[in-house]
C-alpha atoms as a PDB file:
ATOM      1  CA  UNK A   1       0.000   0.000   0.000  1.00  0.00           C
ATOM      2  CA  UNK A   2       1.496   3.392  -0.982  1.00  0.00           C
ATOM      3  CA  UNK A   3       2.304   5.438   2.198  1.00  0.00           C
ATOM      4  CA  UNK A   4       0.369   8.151   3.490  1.00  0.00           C
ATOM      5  CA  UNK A   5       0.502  11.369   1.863  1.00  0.00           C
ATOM      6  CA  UNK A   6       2.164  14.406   4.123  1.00  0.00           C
ATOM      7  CA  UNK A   7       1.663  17.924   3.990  1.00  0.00           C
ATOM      8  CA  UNK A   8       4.872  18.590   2.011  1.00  0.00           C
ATOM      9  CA  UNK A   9       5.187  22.043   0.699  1.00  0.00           C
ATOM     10  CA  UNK A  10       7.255  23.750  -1.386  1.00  0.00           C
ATOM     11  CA  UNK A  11      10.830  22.169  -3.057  1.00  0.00           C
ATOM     12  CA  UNK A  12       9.947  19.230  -0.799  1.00  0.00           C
ATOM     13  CA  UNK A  13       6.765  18.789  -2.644  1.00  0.00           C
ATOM     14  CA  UNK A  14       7.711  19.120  -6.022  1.00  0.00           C
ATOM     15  CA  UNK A  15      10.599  16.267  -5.368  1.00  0.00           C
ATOM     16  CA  UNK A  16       7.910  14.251  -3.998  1.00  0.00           C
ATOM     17  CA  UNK A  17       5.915  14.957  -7.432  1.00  0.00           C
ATOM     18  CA  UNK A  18       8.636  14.187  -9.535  1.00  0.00           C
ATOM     19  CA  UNK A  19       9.308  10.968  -8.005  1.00  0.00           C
ATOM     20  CA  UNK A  20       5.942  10.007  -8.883  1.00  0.00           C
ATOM     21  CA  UNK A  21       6.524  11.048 -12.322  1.00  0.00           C
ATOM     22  CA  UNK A  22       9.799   9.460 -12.558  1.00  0.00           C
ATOM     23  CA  UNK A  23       8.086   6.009 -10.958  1.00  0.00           C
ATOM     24  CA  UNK A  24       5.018   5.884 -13.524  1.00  0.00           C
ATOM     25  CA  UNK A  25       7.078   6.433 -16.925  1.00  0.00           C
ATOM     26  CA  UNK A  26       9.779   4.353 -15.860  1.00  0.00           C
ATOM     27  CA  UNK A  27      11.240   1.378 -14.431  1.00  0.00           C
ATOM     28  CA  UNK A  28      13.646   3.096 -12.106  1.00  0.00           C
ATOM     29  CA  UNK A  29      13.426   2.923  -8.511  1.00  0.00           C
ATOM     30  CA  UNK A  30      12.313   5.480  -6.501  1.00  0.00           C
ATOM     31  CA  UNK A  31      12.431   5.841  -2.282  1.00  0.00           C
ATOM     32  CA  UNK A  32       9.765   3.054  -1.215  1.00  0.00           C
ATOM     33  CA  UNK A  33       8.173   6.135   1.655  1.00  0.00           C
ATOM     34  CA  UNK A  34       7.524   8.590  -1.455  1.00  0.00           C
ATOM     35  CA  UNK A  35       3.918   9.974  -0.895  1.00  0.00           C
ATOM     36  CA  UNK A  36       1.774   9.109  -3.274  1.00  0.00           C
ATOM     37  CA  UNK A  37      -2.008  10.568  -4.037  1.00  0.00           C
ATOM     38  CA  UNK A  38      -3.982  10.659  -7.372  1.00  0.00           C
ATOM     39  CA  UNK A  39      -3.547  14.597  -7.246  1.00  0.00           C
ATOM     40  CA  UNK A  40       0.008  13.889  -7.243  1.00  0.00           C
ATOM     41  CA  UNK A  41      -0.180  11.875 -10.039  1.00  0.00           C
ATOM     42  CA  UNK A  42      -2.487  14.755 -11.709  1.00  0.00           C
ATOM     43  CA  UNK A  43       0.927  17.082 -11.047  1.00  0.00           C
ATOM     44  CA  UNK A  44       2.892  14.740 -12.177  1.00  0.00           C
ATOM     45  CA  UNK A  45       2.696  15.457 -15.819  1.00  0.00           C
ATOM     46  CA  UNK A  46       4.625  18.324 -15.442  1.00  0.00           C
ATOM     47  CA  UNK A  47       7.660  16.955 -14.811  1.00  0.00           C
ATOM     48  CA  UNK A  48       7.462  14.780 -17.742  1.00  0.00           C
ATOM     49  CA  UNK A  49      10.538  16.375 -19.398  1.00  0.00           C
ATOM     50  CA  UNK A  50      12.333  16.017 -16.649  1.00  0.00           C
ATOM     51  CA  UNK A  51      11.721  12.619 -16.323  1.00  0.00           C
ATOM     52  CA  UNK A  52      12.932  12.538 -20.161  1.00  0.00           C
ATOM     53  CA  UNK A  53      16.402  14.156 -19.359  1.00  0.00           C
ATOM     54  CA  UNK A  54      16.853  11.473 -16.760  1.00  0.00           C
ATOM     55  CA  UNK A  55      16.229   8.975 -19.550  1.00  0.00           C
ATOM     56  CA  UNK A  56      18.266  10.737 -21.800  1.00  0.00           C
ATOM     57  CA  UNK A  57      20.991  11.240 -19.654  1.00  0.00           C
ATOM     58  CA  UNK A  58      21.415   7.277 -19.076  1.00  0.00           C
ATOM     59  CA  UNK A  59      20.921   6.305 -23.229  1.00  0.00           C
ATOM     60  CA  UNK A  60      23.677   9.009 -23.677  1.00  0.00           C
ATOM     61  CA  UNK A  61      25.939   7.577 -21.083  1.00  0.00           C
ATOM     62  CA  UNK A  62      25.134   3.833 -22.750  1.00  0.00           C
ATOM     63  CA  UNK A  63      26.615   5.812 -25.722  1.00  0.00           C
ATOM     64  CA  UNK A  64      29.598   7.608 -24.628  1.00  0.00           C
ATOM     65  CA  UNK A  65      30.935   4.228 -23.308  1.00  0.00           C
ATOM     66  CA  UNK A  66      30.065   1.625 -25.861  1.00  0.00           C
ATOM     67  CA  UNK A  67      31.173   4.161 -28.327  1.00  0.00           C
ATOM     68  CA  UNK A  68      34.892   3.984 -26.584  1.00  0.00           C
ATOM     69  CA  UNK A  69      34.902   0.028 -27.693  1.00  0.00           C
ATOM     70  CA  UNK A  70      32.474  -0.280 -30.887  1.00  0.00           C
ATOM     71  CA  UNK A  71      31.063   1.593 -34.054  1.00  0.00           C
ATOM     72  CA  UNK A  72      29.207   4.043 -33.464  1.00  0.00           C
ATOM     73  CA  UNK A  73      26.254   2.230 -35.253  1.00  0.00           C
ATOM     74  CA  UNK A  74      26.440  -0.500 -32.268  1.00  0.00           C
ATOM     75  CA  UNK A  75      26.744   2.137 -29.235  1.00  0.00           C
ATOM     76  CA  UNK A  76      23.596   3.857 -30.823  1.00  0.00           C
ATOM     77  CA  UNK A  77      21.840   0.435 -30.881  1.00  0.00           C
ATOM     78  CA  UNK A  78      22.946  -0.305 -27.432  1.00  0.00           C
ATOM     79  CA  UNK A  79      22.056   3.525 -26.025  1.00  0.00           C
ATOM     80  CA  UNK A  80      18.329   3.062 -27.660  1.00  0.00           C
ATOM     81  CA  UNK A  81      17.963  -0.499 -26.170  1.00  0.00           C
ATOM     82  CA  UNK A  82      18.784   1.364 -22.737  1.00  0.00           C
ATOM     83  CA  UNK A  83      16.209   4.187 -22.788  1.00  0.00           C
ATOM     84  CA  UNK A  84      13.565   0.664 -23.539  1.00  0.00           C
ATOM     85  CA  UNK A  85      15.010  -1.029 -20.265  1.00  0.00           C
ATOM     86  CA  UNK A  86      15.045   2.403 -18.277  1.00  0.00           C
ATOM     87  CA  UNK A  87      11.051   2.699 -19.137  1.00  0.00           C
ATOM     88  CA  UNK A  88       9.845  -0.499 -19.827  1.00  0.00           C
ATOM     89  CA  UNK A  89       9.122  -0.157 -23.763  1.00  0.00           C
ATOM     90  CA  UNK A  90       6.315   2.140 -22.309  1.00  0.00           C
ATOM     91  CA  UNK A  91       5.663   4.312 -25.127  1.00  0.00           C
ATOM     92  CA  UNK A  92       6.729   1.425 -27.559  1.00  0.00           C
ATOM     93  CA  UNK A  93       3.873  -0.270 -26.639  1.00  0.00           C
ATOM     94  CA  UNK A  94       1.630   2.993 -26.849  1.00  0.00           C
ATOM     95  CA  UNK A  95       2.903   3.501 -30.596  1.00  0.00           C
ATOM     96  CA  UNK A  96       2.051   0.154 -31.601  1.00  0.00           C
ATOM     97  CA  UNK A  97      -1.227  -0.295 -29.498  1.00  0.00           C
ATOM     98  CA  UNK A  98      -2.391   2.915 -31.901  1.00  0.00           C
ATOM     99  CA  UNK A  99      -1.148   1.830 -35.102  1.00  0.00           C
ATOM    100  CA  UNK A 100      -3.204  -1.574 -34.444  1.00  0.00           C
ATOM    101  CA  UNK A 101      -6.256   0.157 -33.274  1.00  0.00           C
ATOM    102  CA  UNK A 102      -6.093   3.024 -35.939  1.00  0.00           C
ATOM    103  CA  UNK A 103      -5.179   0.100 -38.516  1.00  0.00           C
ATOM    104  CA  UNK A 104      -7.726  -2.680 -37.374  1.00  0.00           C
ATOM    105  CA  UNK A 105     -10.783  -0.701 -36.378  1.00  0.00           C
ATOM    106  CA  UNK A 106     -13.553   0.906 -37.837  1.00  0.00           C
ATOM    107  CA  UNK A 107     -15.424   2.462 -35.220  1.00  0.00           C
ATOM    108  CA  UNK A 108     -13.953   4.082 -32.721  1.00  0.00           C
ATOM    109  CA  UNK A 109     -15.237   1.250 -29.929  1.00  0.00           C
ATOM    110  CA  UNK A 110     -13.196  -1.249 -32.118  1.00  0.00           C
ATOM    111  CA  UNK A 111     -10.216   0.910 -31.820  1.00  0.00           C
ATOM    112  CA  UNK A 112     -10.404   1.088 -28.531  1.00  0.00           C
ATOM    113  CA  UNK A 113     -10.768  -2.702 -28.179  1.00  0.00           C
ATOM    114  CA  UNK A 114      -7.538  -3.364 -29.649  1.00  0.00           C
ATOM    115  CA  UNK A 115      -5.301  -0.723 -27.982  1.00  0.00           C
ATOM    116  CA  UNK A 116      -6.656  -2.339 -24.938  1.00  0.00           C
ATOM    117  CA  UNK A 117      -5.858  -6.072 -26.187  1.00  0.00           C
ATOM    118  CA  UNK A 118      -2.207  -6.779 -24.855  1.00  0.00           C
ATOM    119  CA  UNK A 119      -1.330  -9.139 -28.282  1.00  0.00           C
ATOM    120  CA  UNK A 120       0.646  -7.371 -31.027  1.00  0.00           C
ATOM    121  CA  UNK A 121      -0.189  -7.092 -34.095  1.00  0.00           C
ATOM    122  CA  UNK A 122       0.599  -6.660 -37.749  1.00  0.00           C
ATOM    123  CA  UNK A 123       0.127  -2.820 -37.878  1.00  0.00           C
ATOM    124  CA  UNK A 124       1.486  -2.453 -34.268  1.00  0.00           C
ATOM    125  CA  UNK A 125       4.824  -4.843 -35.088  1.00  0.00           C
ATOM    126  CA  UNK A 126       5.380  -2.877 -38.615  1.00  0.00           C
ATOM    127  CA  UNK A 127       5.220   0.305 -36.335  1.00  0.00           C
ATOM    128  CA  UNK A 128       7.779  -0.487 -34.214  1.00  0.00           C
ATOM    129  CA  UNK A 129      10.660  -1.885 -36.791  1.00  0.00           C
ATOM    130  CA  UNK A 130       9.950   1.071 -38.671  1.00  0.00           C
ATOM    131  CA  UNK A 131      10.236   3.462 -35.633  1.00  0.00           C
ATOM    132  CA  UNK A 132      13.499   1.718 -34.053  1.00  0.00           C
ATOM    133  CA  UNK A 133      14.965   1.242 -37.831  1.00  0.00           C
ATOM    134  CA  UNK A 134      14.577   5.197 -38.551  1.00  0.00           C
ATOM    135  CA  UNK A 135      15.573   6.291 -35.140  1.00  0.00           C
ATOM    136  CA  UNK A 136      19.041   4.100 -35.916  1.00  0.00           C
ATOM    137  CA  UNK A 137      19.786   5.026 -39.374  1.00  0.00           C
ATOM    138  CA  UNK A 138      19.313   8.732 -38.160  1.00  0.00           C
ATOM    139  CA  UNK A 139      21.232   8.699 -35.238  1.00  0.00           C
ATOM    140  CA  UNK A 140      23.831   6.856 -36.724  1.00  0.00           C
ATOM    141  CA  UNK A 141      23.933   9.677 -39.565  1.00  0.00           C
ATOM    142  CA  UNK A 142      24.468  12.446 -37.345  1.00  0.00           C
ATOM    143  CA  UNK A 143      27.320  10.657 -35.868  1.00  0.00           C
ATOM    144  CA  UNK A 144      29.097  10.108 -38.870  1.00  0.00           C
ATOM    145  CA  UNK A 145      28.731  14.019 -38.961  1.00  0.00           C
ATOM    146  CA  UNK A 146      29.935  14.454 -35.533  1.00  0.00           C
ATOM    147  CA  UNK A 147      30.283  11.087 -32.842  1.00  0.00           C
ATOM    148  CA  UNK A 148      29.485  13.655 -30.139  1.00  0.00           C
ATOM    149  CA  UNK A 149      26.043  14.769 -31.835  1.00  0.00           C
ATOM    150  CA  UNK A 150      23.823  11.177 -30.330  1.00  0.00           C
ATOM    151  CA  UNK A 151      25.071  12.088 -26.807  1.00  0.00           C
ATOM    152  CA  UNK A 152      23.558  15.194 -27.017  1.00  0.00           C
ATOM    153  CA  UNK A 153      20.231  14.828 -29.297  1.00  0.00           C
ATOM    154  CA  UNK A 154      19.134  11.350 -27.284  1.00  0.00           C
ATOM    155  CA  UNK A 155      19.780  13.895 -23.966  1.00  0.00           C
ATOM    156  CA  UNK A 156      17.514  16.817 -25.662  1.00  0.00           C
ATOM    157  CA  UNK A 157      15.315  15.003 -27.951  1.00  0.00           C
ATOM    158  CA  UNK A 158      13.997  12.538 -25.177  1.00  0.00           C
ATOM    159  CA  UNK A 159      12.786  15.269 -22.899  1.00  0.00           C
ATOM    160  CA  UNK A 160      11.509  17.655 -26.000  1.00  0.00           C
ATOM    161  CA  UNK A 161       9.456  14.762 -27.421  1.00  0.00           C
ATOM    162  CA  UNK A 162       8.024  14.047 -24.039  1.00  0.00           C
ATOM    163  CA  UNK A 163       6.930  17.502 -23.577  1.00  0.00           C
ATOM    164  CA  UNK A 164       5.389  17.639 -27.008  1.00  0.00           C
ATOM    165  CA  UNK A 165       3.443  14.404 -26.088  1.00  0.00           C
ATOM    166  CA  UNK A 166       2.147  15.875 -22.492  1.00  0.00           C
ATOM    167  CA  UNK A 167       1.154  18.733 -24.161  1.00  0.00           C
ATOM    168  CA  UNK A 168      -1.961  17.301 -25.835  1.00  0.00           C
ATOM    169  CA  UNK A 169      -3.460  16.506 -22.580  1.00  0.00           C
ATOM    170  CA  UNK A 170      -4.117  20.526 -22.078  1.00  0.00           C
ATOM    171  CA  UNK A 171      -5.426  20.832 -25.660  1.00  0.00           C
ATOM    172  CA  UNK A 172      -7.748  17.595 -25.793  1.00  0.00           C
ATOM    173  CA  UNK A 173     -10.296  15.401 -24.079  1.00  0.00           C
ATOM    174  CA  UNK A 174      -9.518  11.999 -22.724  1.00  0.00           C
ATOM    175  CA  UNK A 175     -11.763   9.519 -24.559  1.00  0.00           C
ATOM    176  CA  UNK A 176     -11.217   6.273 -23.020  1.00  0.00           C
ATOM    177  CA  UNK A 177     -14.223   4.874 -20.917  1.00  0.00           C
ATOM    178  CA  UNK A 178     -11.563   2.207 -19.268  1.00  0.00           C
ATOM    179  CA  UNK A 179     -11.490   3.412 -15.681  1.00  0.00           C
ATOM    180  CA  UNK A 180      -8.619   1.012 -15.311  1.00  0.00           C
ATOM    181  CA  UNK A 181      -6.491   2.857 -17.591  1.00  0.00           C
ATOM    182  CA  UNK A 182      -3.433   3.761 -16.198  1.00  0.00           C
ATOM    183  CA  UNK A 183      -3.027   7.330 -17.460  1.00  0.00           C
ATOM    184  CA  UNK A 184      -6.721   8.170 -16.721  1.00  0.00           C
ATOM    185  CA  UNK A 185      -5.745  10.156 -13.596  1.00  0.00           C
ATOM    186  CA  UNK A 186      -3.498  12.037 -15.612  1.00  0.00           C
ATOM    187  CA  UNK A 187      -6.161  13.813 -17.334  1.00  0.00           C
ATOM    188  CA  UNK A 188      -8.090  15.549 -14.697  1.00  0.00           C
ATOM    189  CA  UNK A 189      -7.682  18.818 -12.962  1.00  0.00           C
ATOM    190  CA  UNK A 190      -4.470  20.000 -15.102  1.00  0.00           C
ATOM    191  CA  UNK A 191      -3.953  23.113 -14.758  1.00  0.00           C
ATOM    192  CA  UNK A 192      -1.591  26.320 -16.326  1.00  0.00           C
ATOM    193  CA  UNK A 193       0.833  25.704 -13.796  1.00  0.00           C
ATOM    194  CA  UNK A 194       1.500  22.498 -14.980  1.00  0.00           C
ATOM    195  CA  UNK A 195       1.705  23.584 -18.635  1.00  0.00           C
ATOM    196  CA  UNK A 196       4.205  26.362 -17.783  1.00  0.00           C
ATOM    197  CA  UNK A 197       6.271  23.840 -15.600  1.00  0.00           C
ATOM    198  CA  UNK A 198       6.205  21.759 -18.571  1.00  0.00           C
ATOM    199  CA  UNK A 199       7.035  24.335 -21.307  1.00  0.00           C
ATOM    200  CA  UNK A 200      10.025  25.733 -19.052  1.00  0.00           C
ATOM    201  CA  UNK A 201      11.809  22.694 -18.444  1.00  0.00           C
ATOM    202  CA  UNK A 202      11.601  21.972 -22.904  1.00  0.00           C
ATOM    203  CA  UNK A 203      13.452  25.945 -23.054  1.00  0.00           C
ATOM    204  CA  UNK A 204      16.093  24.641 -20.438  1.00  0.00           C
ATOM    205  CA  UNK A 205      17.098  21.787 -22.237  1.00  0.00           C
ATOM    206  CA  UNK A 206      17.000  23.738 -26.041  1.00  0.00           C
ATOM    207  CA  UNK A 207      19.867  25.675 -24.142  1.00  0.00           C
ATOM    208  CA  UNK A 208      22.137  22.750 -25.002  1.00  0.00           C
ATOM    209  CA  UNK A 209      21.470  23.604 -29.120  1.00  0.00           C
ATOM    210  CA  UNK A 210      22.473  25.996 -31.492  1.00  0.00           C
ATOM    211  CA  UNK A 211      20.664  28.891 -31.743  1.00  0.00           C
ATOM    212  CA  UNK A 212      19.491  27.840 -35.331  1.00  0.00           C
ATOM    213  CA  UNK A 213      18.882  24.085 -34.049  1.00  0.00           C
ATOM    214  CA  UNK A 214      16.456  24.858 -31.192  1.00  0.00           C
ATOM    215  CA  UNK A 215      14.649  26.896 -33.075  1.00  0.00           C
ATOM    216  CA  UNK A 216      13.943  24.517 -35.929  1.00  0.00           C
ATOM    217  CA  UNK A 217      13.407  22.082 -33.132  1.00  0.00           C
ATOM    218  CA  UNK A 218      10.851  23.692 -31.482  1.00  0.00           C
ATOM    219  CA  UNK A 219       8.761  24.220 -34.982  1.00  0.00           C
ATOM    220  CA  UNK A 220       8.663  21.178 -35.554  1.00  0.00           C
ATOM    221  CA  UNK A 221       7.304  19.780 -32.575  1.00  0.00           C
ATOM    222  CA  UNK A 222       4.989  22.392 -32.727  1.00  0.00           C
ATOM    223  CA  UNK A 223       3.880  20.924 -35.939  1.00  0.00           C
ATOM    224  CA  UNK A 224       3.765  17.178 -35.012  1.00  0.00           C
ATOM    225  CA  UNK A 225       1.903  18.431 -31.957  1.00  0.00           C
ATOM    226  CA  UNK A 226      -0.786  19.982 -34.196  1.00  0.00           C
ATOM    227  CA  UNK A 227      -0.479  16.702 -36.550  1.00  0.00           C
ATOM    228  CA  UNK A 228      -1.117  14.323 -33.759  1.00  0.00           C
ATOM    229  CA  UNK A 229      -3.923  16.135 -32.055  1.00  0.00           C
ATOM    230  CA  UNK A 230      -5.563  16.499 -35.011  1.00  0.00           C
ATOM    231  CA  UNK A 231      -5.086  12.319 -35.624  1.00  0.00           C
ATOM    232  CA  UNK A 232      -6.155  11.515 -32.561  1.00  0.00           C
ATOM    233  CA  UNK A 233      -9.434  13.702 -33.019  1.00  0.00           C
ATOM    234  CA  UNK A 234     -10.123  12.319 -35.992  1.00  0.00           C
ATOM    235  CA  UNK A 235      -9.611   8.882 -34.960  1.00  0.00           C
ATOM    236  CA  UNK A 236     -10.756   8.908 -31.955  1.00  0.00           C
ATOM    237  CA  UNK A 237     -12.540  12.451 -30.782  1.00  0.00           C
ATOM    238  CA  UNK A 238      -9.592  12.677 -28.258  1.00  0.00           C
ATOM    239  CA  UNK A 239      -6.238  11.058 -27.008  1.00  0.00           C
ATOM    240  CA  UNK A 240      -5.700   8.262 -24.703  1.00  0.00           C
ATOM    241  CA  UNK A 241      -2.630   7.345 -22.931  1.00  0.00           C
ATOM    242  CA  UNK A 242      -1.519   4.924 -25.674  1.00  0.00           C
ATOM    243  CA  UNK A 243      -2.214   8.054 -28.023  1.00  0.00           C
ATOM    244  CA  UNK A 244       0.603   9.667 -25.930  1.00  0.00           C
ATOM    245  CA  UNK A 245       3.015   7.349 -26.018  1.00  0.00           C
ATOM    246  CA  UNK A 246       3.050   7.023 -30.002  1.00  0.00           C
ATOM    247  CA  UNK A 247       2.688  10.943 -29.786  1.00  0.00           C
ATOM    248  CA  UNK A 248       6.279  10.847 -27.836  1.00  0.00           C
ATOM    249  CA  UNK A 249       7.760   8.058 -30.365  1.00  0.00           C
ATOM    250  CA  UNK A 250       6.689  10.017 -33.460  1.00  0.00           C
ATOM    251  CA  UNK A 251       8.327  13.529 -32.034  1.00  0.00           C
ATOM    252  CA  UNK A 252      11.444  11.663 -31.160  1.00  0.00           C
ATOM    253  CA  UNK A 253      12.423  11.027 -34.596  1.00  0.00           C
ATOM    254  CA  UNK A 254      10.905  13.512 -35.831  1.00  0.00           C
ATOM    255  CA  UNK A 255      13.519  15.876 -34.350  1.00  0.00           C
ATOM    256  CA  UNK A 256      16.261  13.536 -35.159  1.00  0.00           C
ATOM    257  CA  UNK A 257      15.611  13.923 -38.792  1.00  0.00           C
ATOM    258  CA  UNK A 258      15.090  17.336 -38.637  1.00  0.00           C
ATOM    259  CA  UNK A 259      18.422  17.589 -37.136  1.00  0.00           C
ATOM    260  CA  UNK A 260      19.765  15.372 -39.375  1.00  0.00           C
ATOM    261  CA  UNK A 261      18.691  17.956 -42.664  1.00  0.00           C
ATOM    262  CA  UNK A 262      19.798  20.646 -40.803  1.00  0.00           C
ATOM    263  CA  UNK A 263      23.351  19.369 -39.761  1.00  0.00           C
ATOM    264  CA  UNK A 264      23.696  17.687 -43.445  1.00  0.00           C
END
């Protein structure tokens, strides 16, 4: 049973939050006593980017080693299959659960059937081998243009694309009528706080690009942002947590290739 929640204020409280966060997008461990509420998981999605730096900053380090031994082709593949052990394949299985339900269904019930069924399927397995294949190629592209450049863009692009993915929960409704669904608390009761937490922590992080780089960065998740929200509506009249997770997956790359163009 999670232990009690305390009246916590201030810095204390927002470490508390973002060990939630940190504990429900990934597989690392967090202090066992860390308070835990559903209005803490509500807060929670603003440290989302944060949590993505964390991520970033262990594929990166995956990286930086392996890439003192092998290719740089192999220390990408082995810095990507680190990020999928730090979180579980958690918005893997969100990108494929959509591409099945999007691909198999008809109505929206029926798509909603299959991102809830736990088998894989044709459109969801096609999905993933395209996204990992892409996500290799380009990263191993931009560090035959400069070994240093993965380090850095697996660092900024895993806490942009998560930011880009949270972001639709402010702009759309949550459609799923699963009340076991684990990112239903997610979408209650967010509020501009949250958002602006959110959006601050993606500017920190741009620091680490050119001038030129962030800003092509940033309008381009702007534009898959508007892409997928518009998807999901059409799809679906809304987003639901497996919508989020192929939101995340589809940003990711999408910023490595735009990186890729521009460095080229």
């Amino acid at each position: 049973m999670p232990p009690a929640v305390n009246e916590a204020t201030g810095w204390r409280l927002q470490w508390q939050i973002f060990l939630v966060s940190l504990a429900f997008f990934t597989r690392i461990p967090v202090p066992a006593n860390t308070p835990y509420s559903t209005q803490r998981l509500n807060q929670a999605n603003r440290y989302f980017g944060a949590v993505g730096i964390i991520i970033g900053l262990i594929s990166a380090a995956v990286y930086l080693l392996a890439i003192l031994i092998w290719p740089p082709e192999l220390a990408i593949a082995l810095a990507m299959v680190a990020s999928i052990l730090a979180t579980g394949a958690f918005h893997e299985d969100g990108l494929a659960d959509v591409f099945d339900g999007f691909g198999g269904g008809w109505t929206v019930e029926r798509k909603l059937d299959i991102m809830k069924d736990s088998r894989l399927g044709t459109y969801g397995a096609a999905s993933l081998v395209m996204m990992l294949g892409c996500k290799w190629v380009s990263l191993s592209a931009l560090a035959s243009i400069d070994p240093a450049l993965p380090a850095i863009l697996l660092i900024v692009m895993h806490s942009i694309s998560r930011i880009c993915s949270a972001s639709l929960i402010f702009s759309y409704p949550y459609v799923r009528a699963d009340q076991q669904s684990k990112v239903k608390p997610l979408a209650n009761q967010q509020s501009k706080q949250d958002l602006w937490v959110l959006i601050g922590s993606g500017l920190i992080i741009l620091l680490l690009l050119p001038i030129e780089a962030a800003v092509t960065l940033t309008l381009v998740m702007v534009a898959i942002r508007y892409l997928c929200g518009r998807w999901f509506q059409q799809q679906l009249g809304g987003y639901t947590g497996d919508c989020l997770g192929a939101a995340q997956q589809i940003a990711e790359l999408s910023g490595y290739m735009a990186l890729l163009a521009l460095f080229s």
